[in-house]
Protein backbone atom coordinates (compact mmCIF):
# COMPACT_ATOMS: atom_id res chain seq x y z
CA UNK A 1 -0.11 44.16 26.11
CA UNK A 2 -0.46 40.62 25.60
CA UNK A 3 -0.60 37.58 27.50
CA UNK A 4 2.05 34.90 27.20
CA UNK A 5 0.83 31.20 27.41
CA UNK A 6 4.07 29.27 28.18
CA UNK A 7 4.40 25.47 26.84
CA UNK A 8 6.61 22.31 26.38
CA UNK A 9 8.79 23.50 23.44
CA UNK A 10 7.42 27.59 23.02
CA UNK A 11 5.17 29.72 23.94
CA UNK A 12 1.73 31.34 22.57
CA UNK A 13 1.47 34.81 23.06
CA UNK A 14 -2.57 35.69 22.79
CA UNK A 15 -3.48 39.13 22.68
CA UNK A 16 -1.31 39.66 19.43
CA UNK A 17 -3.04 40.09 15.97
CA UNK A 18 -2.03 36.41 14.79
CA UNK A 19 -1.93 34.54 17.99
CA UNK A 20 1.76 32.95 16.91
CA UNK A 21 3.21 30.08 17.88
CA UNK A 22 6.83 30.97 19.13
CA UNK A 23 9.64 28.85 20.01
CA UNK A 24 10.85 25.44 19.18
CA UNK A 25 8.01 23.63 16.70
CA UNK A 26 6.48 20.75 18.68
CA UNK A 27 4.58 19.42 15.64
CA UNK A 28 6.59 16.68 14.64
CA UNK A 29 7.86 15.36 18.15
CA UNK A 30 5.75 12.54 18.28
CA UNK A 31 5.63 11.34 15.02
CA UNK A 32 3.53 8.20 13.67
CA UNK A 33 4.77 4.72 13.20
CA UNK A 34 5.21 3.77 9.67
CA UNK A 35 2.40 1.88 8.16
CA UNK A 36 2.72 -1.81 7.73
CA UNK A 37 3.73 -2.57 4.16
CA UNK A 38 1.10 -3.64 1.46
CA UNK A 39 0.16 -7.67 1.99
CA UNK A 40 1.80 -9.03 -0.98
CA UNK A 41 -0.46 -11.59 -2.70
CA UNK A 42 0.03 -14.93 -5.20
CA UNK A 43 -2.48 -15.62 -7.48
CA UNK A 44 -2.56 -18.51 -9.83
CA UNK A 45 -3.99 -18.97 -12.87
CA UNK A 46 -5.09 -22.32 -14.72
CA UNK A 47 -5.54 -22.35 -18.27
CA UNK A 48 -6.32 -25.88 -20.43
CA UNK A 49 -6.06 -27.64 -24.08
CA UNK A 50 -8.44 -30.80 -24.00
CA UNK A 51 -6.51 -33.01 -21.27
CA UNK A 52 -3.37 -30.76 -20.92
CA UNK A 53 -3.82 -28.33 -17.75
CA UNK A 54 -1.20 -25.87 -17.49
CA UNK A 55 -0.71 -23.40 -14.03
CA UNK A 56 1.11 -20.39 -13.40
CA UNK A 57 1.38 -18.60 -10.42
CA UNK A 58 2.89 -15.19 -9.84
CA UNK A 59 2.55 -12.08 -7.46
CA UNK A 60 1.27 -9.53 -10.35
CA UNK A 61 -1.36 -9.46 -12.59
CA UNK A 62 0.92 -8.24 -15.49
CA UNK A 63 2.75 -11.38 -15.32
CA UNK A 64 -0.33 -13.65 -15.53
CA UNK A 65 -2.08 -11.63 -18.15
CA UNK A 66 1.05 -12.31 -20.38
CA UNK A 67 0.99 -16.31 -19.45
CA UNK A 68 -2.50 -16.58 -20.08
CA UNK A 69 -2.14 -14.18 -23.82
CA UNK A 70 0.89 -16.69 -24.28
CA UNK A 71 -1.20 -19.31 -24.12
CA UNK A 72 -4.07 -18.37 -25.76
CA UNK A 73 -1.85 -17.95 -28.78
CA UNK A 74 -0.92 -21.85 -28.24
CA UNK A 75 -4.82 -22.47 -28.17
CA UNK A 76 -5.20 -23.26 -24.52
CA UNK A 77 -8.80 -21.50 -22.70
CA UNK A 78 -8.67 -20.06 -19.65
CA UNK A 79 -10.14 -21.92 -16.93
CA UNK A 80 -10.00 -20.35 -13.31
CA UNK A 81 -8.54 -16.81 -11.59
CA UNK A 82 -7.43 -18.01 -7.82
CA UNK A 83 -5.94 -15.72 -5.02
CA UNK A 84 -3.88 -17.88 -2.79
CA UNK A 85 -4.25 -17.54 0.92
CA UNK A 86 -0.94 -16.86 1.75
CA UNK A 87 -0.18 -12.78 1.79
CA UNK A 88 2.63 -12.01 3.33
CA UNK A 89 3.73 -9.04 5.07
């Protein structure tokens, strides 16, 4: 015979060979709070031709490894990488 453990939401019966769970699934009833989305970051990049500076700032690297191969092309050097402190939720 087995023994019946009663519960919020089901019962376990013990005694059984696979110890069940029976009744309404409790798993899930509590679930967890999203997690905060990703900081989103701006990083700017300066690039330079003798006198002329030129500055780009985006939220992607993609976007600022295309400015600076744009560039490059024009024959401006890349000068400085910067993460702005400003990431927003």
């Amino acid at each position: 015979m087995s023994e019946k453990i009663n519960f919020s939401g089901g019962e376990i019966r013990s005694g059984t060979a696979s110890n069940a769970v029976f009744g309404t699934e409790v798993w899930n009833r509590d679930p967890l709070p999203k997690p905060p989305p990703p900081k989103v970051w701006t990083y700017k990049l300066t690039v330079q031709q003798g006198d002329s500076k030129a500055q780009a700032t985006a939220t992607t690297m993609e976007a600022l490894i295309s400015f600076e191969l744009q560039m490059r092309e024009l024959g401006y050097e890349f000068i400085k990488l910067e993460r702005l402190d400003d990431g927003q939720h």
